[in-house]
C-alpha atoms as a PDB file:
ATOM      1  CA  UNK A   1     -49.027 158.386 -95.844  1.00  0.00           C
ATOM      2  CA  UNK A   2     -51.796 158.924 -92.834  1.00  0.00           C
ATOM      3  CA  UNK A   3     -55.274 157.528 -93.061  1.00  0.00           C
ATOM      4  CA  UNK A   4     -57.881 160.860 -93.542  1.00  0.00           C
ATOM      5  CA  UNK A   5     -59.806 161.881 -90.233  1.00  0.00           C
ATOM      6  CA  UNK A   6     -63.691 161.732 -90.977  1.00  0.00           C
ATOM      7  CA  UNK A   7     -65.722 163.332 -88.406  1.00  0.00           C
ATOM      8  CA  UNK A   8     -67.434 160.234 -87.492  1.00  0.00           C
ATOM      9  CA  UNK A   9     -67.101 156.570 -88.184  1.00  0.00           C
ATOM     10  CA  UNK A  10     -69.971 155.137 -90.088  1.00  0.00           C
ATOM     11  CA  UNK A  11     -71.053 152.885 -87.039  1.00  0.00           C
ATOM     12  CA  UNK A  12     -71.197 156.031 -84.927  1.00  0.00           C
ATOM     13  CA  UNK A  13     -73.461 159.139 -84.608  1.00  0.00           C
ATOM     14  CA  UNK A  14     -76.969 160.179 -85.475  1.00  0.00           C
ATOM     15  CA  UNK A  15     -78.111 158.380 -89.190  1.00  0.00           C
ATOM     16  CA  UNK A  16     -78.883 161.361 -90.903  1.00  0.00           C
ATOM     17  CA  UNK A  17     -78.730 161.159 -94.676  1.00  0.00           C
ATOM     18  CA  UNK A  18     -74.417 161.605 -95.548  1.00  0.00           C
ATOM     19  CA  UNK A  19     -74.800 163.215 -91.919  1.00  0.00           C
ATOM     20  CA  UNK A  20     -75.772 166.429 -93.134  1.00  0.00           C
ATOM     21  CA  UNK A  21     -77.568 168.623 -90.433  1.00  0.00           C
ATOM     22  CA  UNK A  22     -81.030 167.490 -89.298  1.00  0.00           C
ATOM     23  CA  UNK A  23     -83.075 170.824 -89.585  1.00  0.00           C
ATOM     24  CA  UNK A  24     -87.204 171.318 -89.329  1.00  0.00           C
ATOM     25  CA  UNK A  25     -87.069 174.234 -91.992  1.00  0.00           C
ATOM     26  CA  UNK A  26     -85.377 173.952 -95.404  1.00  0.00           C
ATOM     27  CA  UNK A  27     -84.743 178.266 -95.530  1.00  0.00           C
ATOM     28  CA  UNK A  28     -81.317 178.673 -96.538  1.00  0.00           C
ATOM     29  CA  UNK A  29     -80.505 174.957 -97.904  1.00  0.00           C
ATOM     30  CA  UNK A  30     -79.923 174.222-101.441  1.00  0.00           C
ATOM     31  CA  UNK A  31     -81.121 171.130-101.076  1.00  0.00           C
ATOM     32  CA  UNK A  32     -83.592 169.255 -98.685  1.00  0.00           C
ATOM     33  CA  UNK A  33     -83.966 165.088 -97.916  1.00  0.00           C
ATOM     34  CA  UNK A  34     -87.367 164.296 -96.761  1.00  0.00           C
ATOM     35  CA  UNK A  35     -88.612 160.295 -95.599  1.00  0.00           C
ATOM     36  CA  UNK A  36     -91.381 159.167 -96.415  1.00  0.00           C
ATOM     37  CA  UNK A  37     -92.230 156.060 -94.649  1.00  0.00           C
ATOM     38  CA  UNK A  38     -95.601 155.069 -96.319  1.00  0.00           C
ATOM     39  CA  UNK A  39     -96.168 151.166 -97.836  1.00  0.00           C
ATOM     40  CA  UNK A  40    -100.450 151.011 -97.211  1.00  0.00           C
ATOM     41  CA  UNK A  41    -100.625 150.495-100.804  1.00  0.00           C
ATOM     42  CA  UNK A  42     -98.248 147.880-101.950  1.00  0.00           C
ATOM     43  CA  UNK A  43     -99.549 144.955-103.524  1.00  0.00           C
ATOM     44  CA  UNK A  44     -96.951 142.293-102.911  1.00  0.00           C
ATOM     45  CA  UNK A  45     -94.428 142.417 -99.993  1.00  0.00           C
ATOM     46  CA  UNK A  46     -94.825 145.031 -97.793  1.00  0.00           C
ATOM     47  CA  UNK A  47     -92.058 146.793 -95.888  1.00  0.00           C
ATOM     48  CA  UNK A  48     -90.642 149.849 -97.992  1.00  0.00           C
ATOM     49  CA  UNK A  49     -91.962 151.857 -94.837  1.00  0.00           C
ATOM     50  CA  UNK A  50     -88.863 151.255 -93.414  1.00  0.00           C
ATOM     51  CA  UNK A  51     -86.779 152.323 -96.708  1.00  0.00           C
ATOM     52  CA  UNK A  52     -86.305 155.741 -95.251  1.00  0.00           C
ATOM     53  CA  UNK A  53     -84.266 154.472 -92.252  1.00  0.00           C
ATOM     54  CA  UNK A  54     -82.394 151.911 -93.777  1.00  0.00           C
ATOM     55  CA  UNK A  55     -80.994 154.384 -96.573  1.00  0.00           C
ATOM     56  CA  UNK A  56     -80.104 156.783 -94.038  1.00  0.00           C
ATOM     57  CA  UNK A  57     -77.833 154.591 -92.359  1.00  0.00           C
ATOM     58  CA  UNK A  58     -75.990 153.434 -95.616  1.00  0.00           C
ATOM     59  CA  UNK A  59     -75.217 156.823 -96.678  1.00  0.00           C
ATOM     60  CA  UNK A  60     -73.170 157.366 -93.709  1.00  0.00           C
ATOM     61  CA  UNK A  61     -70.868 155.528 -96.015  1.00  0.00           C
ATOM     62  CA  UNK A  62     -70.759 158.209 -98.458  1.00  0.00           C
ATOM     63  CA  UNK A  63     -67.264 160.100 -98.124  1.00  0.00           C
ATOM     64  CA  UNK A  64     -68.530 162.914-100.148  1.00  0.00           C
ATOM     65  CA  UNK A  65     -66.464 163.395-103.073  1.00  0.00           C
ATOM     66  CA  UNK A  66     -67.886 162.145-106.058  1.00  0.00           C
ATOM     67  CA  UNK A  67     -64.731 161.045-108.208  1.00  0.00           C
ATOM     68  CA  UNK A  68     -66.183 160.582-111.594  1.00  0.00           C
ATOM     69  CA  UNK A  69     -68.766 163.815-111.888  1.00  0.00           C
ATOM     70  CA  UNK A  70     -65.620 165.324-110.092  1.00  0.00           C
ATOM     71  CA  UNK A  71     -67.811 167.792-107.399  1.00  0.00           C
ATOM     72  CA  UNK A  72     -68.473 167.186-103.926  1.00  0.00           C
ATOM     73  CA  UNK A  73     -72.039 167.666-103.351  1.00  0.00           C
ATOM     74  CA  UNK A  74     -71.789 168.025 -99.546  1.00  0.00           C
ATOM     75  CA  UNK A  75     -69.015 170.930 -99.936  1.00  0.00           C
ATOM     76  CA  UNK A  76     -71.345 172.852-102.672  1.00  0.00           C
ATOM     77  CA  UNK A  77     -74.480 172.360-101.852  1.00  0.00           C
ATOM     78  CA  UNK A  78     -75.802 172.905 -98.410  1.00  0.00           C
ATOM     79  CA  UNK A  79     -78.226 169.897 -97.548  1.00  0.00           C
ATOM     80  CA  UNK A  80     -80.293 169.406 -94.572  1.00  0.00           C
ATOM     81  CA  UNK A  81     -82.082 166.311 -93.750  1.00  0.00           C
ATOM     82  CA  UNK A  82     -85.952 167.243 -92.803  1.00  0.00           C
ATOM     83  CA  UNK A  83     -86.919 164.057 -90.790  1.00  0.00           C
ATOM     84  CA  UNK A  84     -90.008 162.251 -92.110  1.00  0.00           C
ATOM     85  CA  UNK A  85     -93.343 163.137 -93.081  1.00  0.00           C
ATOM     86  CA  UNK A  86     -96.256 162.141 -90.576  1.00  0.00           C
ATOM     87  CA  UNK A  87     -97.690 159.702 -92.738  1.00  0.00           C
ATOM     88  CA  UNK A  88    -101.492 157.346 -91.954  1.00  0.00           C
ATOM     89  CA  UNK A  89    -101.184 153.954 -93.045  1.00  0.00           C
ATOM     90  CA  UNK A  90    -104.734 153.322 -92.751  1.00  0.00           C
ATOM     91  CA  UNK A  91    -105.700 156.269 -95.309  1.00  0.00           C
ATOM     92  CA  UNK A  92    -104.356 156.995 -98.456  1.00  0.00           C
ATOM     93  CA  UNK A  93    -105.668 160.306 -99.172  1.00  0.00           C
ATOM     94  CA  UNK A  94    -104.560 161.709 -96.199  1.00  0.00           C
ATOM     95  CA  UNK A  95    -101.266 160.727 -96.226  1.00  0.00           C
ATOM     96  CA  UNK A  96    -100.680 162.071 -99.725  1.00  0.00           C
ATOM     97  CA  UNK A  97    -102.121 165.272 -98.752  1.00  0.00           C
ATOM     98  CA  UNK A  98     -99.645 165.833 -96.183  1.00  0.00           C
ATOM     99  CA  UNK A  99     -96.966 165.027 -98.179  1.00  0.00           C
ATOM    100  CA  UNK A 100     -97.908 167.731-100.217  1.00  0.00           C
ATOM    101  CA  UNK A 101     -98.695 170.095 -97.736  1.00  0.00           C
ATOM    102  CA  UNK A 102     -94.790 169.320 -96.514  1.00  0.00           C
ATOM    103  CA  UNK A 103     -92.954 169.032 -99.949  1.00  0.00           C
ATOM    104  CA  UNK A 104     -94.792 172.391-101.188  1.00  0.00           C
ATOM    105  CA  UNK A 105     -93.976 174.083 -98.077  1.00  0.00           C
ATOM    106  CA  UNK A 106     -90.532 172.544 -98.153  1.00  0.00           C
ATOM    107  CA  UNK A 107     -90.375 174.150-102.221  1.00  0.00           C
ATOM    108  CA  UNK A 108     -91.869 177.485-101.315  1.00  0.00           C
ATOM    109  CA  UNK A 109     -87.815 178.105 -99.865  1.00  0.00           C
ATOM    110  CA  UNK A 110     -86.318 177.390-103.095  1.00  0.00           C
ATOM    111  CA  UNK A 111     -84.861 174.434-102.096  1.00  0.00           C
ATOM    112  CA  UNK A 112     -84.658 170.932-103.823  1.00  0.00           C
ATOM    113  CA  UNK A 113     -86.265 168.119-102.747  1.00  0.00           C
ATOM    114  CA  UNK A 114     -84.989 164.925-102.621  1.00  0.00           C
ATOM    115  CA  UNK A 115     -88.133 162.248-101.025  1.00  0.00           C
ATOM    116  CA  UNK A 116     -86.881 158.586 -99.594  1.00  0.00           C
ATOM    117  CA  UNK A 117     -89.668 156.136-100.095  1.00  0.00           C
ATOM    118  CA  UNK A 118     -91.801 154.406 -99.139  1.00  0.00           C
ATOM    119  CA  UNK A 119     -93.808 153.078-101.900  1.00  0.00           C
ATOM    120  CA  UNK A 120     -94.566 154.448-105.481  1.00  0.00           C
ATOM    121  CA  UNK A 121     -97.933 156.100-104.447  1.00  0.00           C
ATOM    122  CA  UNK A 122     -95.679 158.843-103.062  1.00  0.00           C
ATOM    123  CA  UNK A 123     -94.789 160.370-106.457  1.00  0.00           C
ATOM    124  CA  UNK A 124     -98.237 161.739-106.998  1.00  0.00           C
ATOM    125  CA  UNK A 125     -98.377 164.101-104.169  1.00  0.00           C
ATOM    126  CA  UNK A 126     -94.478 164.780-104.643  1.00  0.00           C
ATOM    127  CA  UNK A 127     -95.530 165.687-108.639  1.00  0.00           C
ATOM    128  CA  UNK A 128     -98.832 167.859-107.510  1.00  0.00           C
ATOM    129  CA  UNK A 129     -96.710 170.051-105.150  1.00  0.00           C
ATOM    130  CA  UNK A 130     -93.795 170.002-107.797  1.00  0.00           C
ATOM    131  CA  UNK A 131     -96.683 171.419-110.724  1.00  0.00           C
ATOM    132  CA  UNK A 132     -97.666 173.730-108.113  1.00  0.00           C
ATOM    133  CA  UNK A 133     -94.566 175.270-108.155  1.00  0.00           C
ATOM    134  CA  UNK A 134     -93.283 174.670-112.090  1.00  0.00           C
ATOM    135  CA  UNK A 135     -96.556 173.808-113.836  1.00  0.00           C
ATOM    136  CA  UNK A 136     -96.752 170.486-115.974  1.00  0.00           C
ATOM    137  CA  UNK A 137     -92.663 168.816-115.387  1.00  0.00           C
ATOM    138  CA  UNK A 138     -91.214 166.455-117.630  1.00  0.00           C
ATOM    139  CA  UNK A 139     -90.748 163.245-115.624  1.00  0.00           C
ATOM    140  CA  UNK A 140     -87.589 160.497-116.334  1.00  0.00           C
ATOM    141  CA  UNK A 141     -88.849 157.613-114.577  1.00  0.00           C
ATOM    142  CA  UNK A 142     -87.044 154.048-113.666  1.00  0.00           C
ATOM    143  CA  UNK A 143     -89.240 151.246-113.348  1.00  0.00           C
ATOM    144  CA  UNK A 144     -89.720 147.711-113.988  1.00  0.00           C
ATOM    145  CA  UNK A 145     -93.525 148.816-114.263  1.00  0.00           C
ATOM    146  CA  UNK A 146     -95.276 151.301-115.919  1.00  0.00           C
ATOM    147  CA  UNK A 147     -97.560 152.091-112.627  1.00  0.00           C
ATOM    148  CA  UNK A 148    -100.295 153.581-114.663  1.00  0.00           C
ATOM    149  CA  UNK A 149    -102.951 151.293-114.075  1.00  0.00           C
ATOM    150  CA  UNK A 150    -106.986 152.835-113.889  1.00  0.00           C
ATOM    151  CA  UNK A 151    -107.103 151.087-110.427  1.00  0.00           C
ATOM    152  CA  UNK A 152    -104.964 148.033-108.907  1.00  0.00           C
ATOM    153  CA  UNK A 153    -107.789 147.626-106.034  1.00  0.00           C
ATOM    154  CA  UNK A 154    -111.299 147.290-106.906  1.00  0.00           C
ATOM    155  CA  UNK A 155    -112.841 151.217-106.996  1.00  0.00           C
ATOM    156  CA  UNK A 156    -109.508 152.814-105.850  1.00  0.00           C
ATOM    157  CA  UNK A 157    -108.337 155.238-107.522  1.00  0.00           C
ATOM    158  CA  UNK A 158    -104.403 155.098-105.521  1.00  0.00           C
ATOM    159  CA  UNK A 159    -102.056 152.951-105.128  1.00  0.00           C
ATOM    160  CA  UNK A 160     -98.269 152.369-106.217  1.00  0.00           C
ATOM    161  CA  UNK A 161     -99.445 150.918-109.295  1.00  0.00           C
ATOM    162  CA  UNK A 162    -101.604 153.728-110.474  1.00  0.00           C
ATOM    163  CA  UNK A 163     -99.489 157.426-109.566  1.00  0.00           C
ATOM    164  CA  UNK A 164     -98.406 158.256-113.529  1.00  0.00           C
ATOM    165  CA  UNK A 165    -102.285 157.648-114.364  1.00  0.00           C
ATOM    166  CA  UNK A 166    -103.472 160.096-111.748  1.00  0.00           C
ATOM    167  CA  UNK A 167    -100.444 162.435-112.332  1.00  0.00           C
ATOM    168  CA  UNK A 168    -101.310 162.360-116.168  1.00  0.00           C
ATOM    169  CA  UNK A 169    -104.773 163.223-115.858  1.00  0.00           C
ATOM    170  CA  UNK A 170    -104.181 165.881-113.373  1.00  0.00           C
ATOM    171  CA  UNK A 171    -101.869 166.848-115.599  1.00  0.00           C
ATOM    172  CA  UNK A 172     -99.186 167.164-113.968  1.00  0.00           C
ATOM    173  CA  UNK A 173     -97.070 166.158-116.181  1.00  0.00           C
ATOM    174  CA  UNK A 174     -95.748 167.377-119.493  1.00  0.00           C
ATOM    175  CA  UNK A 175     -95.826 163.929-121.723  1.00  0.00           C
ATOM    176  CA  UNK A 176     -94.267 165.303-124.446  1.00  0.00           C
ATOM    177  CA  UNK A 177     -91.186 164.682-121.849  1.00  0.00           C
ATOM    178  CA  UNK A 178     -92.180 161.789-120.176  1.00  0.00           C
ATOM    179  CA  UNK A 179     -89.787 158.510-120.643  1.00  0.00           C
ATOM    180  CA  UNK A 180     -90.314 155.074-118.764  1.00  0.00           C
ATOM    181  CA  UNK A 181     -87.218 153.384-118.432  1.00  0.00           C
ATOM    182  CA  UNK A 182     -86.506 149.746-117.745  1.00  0.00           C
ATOM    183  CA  UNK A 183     -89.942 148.391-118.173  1.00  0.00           C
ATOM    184  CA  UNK A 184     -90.173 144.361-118.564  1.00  0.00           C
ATOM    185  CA  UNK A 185     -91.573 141.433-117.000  1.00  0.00           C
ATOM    186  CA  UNK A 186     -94.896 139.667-117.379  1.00  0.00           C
ATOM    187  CA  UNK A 187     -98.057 141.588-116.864  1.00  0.00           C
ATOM    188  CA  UNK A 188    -101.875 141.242-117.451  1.00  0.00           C
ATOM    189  CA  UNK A 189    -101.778 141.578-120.926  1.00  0.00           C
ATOM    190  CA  UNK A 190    -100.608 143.594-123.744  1.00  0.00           C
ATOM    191  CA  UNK A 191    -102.734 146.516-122.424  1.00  0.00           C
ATOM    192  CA  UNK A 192     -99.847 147.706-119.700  1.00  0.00           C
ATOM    193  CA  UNK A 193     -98.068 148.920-121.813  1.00  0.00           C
ATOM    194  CA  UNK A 194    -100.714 150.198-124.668  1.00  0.00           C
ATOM    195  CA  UNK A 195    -102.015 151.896-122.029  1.00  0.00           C
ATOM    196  CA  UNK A 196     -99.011 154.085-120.951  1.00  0.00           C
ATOM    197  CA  UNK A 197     -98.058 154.766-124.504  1.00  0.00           C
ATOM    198  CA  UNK A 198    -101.438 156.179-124.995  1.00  0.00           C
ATOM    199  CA  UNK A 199    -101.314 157.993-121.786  1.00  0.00           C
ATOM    200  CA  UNK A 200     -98.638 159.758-123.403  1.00  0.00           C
ATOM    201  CA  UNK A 201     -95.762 158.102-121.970  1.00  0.00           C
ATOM    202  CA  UNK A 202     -92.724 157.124-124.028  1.00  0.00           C
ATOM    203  CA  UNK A 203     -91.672 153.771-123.227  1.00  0.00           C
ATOM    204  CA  UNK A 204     -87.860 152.130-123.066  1.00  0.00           C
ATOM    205  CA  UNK A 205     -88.587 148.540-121.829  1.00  0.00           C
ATOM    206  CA  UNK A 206     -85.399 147.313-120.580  1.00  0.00           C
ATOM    207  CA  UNK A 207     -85.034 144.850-123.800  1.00  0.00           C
ATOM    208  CA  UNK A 208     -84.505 148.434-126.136  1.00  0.00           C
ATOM    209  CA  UNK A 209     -82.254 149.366-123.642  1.00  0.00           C
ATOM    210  CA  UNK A 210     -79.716 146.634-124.220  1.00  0.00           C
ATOM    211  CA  UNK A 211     -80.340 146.856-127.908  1.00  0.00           C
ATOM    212  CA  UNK A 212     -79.693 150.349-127.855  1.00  0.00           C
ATOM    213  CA  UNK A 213     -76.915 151.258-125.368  1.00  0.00           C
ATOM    214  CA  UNK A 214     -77.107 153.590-122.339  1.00  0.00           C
ATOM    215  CA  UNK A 215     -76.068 156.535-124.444  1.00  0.00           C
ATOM    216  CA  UNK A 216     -78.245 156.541-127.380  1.00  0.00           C
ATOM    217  CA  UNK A 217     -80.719 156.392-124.560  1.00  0.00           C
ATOM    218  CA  UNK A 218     -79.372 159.213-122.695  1.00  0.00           C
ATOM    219  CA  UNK A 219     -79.401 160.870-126.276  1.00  0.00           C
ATOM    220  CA  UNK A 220     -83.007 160.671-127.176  1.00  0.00           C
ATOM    221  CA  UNK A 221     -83.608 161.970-123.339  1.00  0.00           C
ATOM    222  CA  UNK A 222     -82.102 164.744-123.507  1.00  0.00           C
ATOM    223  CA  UNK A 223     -82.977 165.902-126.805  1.00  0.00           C
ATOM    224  CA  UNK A 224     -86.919 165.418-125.910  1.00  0.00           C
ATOM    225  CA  UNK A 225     -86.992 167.014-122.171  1.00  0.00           C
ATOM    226  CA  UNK A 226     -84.532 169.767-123.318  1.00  0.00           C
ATOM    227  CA  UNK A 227     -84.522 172.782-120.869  1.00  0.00           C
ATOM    228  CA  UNK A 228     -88.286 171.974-119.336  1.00  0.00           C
ATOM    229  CA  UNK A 229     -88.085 171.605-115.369  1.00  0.00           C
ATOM    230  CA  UNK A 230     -87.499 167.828-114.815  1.00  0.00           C
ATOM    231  CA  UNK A 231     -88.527 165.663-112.483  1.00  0.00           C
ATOM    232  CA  UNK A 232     -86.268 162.465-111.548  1.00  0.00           C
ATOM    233  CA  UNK A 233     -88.522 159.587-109.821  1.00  0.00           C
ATOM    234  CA  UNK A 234     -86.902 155.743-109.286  1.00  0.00           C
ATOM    235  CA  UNK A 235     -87.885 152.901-108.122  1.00  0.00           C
ATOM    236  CA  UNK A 236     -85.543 150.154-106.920  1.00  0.00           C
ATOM    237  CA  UNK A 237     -87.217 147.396-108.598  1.00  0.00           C
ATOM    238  CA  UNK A 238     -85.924 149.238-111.756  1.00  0.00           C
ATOM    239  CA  UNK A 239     -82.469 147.325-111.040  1.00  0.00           C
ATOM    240  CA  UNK A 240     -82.314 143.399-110.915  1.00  0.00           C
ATOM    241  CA  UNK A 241     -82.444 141.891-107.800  1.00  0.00           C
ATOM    242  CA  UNK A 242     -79.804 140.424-108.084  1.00  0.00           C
ATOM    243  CA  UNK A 243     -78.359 143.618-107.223  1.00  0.00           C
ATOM    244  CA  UNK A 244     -81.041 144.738-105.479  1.00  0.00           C
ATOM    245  CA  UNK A 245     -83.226 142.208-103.794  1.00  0.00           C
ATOM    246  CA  UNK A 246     -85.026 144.524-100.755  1.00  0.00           C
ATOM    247  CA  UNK A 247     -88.272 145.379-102.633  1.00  0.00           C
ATOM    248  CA  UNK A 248     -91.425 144.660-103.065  1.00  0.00           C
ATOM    249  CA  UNK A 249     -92.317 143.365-106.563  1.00  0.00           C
ATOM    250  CA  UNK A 250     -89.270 142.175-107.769  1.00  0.00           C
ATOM    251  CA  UNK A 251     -88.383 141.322-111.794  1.00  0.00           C
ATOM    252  CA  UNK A 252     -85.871 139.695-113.292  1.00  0.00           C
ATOM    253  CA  UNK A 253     -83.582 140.902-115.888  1.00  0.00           C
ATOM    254  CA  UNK A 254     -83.056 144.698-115.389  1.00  0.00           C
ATOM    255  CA  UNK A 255     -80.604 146.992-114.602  1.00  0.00           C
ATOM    256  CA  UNK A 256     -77.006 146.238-113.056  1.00  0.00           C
ATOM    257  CA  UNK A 257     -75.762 148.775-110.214  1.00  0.00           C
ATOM    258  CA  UNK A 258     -73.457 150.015-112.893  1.00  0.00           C
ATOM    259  CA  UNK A 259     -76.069 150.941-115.305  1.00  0.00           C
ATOM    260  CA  UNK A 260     -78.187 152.280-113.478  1.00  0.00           C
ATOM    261  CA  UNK A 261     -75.459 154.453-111.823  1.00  0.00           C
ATOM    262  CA  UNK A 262     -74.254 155.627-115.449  1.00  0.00           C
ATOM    263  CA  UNK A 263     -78.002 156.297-116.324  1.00  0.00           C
ATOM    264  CA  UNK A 264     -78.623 158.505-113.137  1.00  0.00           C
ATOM    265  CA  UNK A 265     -74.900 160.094-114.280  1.00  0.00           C
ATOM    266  CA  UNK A 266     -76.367 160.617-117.462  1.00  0.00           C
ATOM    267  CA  UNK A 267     -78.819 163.075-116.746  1.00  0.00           C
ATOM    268  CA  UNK A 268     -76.422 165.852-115.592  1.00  0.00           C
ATOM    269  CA  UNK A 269     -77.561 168.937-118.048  1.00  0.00           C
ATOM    270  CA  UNK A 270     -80.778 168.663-117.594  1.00  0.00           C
ATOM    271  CA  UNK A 271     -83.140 171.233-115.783  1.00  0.00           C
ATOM    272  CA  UNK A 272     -83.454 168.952-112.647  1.00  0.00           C
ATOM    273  CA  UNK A 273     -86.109 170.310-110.120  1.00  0.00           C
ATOM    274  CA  UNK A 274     -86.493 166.801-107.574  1.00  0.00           C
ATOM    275  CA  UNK A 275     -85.971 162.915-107.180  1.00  0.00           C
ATOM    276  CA  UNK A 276     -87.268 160.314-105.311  1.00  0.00           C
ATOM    277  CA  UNK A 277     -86.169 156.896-104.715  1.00  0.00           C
ATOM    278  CA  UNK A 278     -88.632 154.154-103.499  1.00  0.00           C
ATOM    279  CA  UNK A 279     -89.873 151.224-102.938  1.00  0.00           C
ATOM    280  CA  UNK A 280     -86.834 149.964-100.760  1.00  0.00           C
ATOM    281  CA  UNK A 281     -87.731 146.973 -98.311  1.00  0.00           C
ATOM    282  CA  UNK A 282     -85.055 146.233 -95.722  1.00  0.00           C
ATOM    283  CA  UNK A 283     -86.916 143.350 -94.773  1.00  0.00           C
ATOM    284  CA  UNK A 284     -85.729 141.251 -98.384  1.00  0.00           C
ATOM    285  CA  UNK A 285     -82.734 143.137 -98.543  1.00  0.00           C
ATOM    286  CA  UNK A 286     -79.289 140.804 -98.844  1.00  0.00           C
ATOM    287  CA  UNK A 287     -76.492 142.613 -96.466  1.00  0.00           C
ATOM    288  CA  UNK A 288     -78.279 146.093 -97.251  1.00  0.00           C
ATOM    289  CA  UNK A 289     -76.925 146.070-100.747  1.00  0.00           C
ATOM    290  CA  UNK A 290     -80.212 147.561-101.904  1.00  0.00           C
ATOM    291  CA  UNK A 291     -79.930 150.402 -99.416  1.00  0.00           C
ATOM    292  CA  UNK A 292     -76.311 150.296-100.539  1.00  0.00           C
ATOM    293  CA  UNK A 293     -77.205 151.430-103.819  1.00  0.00           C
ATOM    294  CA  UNK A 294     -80.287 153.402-102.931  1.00  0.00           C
ATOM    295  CA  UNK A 295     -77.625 155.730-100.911  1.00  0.00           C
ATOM    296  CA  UNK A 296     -75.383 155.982-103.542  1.00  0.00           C
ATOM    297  CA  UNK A 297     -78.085 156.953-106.446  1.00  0.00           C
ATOM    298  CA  UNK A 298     -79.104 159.954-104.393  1.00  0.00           C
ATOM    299  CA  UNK A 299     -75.467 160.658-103.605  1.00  0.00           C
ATOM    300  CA  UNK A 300     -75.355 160.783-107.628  1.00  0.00           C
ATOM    301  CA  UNK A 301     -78.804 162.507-107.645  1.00  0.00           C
ATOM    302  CA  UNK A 302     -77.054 165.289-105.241  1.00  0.00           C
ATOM    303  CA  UNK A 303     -73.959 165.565-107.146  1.00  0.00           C
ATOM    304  CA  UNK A 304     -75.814 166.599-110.719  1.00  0.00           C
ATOM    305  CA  UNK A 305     -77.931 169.298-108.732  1.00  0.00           C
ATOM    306  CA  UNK A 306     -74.426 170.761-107.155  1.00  0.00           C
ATOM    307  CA  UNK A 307     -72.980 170.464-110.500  1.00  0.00           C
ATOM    308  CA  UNK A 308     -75.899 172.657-111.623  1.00  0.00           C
ATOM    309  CA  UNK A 309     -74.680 175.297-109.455  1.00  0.00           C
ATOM    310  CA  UNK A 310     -71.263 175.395-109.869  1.00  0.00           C
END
């Protein structure tokens, strides 16, 4: 039997995401990866800037065939990898409105777009040019926090612990199909979470989970969101660090890299319209297992969208 012949070795070559073409225009690709190397608003340990890059160069690990959704995303779909978006760490505001002004140019094509974080305040810009384009999206959303805080900072309105708030009442979203999944840890109070599940937001701390099982979770899902245009947005600390230890605000007890790899799985049916994945921090991460799994969640992410097509 002969070894297969890959086109490049994974120490070798240019770090684009699975090594899909680098491009500056996403016309004529299914599918479009876009970094966005912005951490100005964490609150803990700062360093997801540099998430982008370092889940890049694990997914050169990705063969490309996808053995248990049975697809091979890279074959189906045809994926370009956009660079990153010129972000400002000093300001906020105008970082986010460039990475609208990029991701709604980049969905004007009629391609999907897949963002690399960078921190959590990244979804809201990401959701405003995704409403733009599909009008109020149910969101599925891993997360060991709820992130919809009134203000983390004194008198700010944004940060990464504050996006669903701002997304909410911009609505931007369509609550009716909004689910939080994973929540736990300590927090200021009760309020946290009172004040998501008034926002709107239905709420599977990670404790239900485990009660409950992955599919009866998967189950109530899909049977809320239905056919609405869904958005997918996770954040690492969603998964115990154990298993993934490169992030910011880390929490104990969550998901294993198997369950959160079967709840990503899990979504396939759904009306998916874009994903992110943030709040990966290189600088904390064990022997890049975060960016490990990172890489292989949007490898999952990309096989559900080609399975869409097929």
């Amino acid at each position: 039997m002969t070894a297969p012949v890959f086109a490049a070795q994974p120490y070798s070559g240019i770090a684009s995401f699975g090594r899909v073409p680098v491009a500056s225009d996403a016309t004529g690709f299914d599918v479009s990866i876009l970094g966005i190397p912005y951490d100005g608003s964490v609150s803990y340990r700062s360093g997801t800037r540099f998430g982008p890059r370092s889940i890049r160069e694990q997914s050169l690990l990705l063969w490309g065939y996808n053995n248990v959704l049975n697809v091979a995303p890279f074959k189906t779909l045809a994926v370009a990898d956009l660079g990153d978006v010129d972000v400002f760490p000093p300001d906020i505001v105008a970082t986010h409105r460039e990475i609208e002004r990029v991701a709604s140019k980049i969905l004007t094509t009629n391609s999907r777009l897949i963002s690399l974080g960078g921190d959590h305040s990244v979804s809201l810009p990401l959701l405003r040019a995704h409403a733009k384009k599909h009008g109020p999206v149910a969101v599925v959303h891993f997360d060991a926090h709820p992130d919809t805080w009134d203000s983390e900072y004194s008198g700010q309105r944004y940060s990464h612990g504050t996006p669903f708030r701002r997304a909410i009442e911009e609505s931007l979203i369509d609550t009716s199909g909004y689910f939080q999944i994973g929540l736990r840890g300590p927090t200021n109070g009760p309020e946290d979470y009172l004040d998501a599940a008034r926002l709107g937001a239905h709420l599977i701390t990670f404790d239900e989970f485990r009660r409950t099982g992955i599919d009866a979770v998967l189950n109530e899902v899909r049977s809320a969101i239905g056919t609405r245009p869904t958005y997918v947005t996770l954040d690492i600390d969603a998964v115990d660090p154990a298993f993934a230890p490169g992030t910011g605000t880390p929490e104990v007890g969550g998901f294993s890299s198997y369950e959160i790899l079967q709840l990503v799985r899990g979504l396939r049916g759904l009306n998916l319209i874009g994903f992110d994945l943030v709040e990966v921090s290189p600088a904390y991460d064990s022997s890049n297992i975060t960016a490990i799994l990172a890489a292989n969640l949007v490898f999952e992410f990309l096989s559900l969208v080609a399975l869409q097509k097929t």
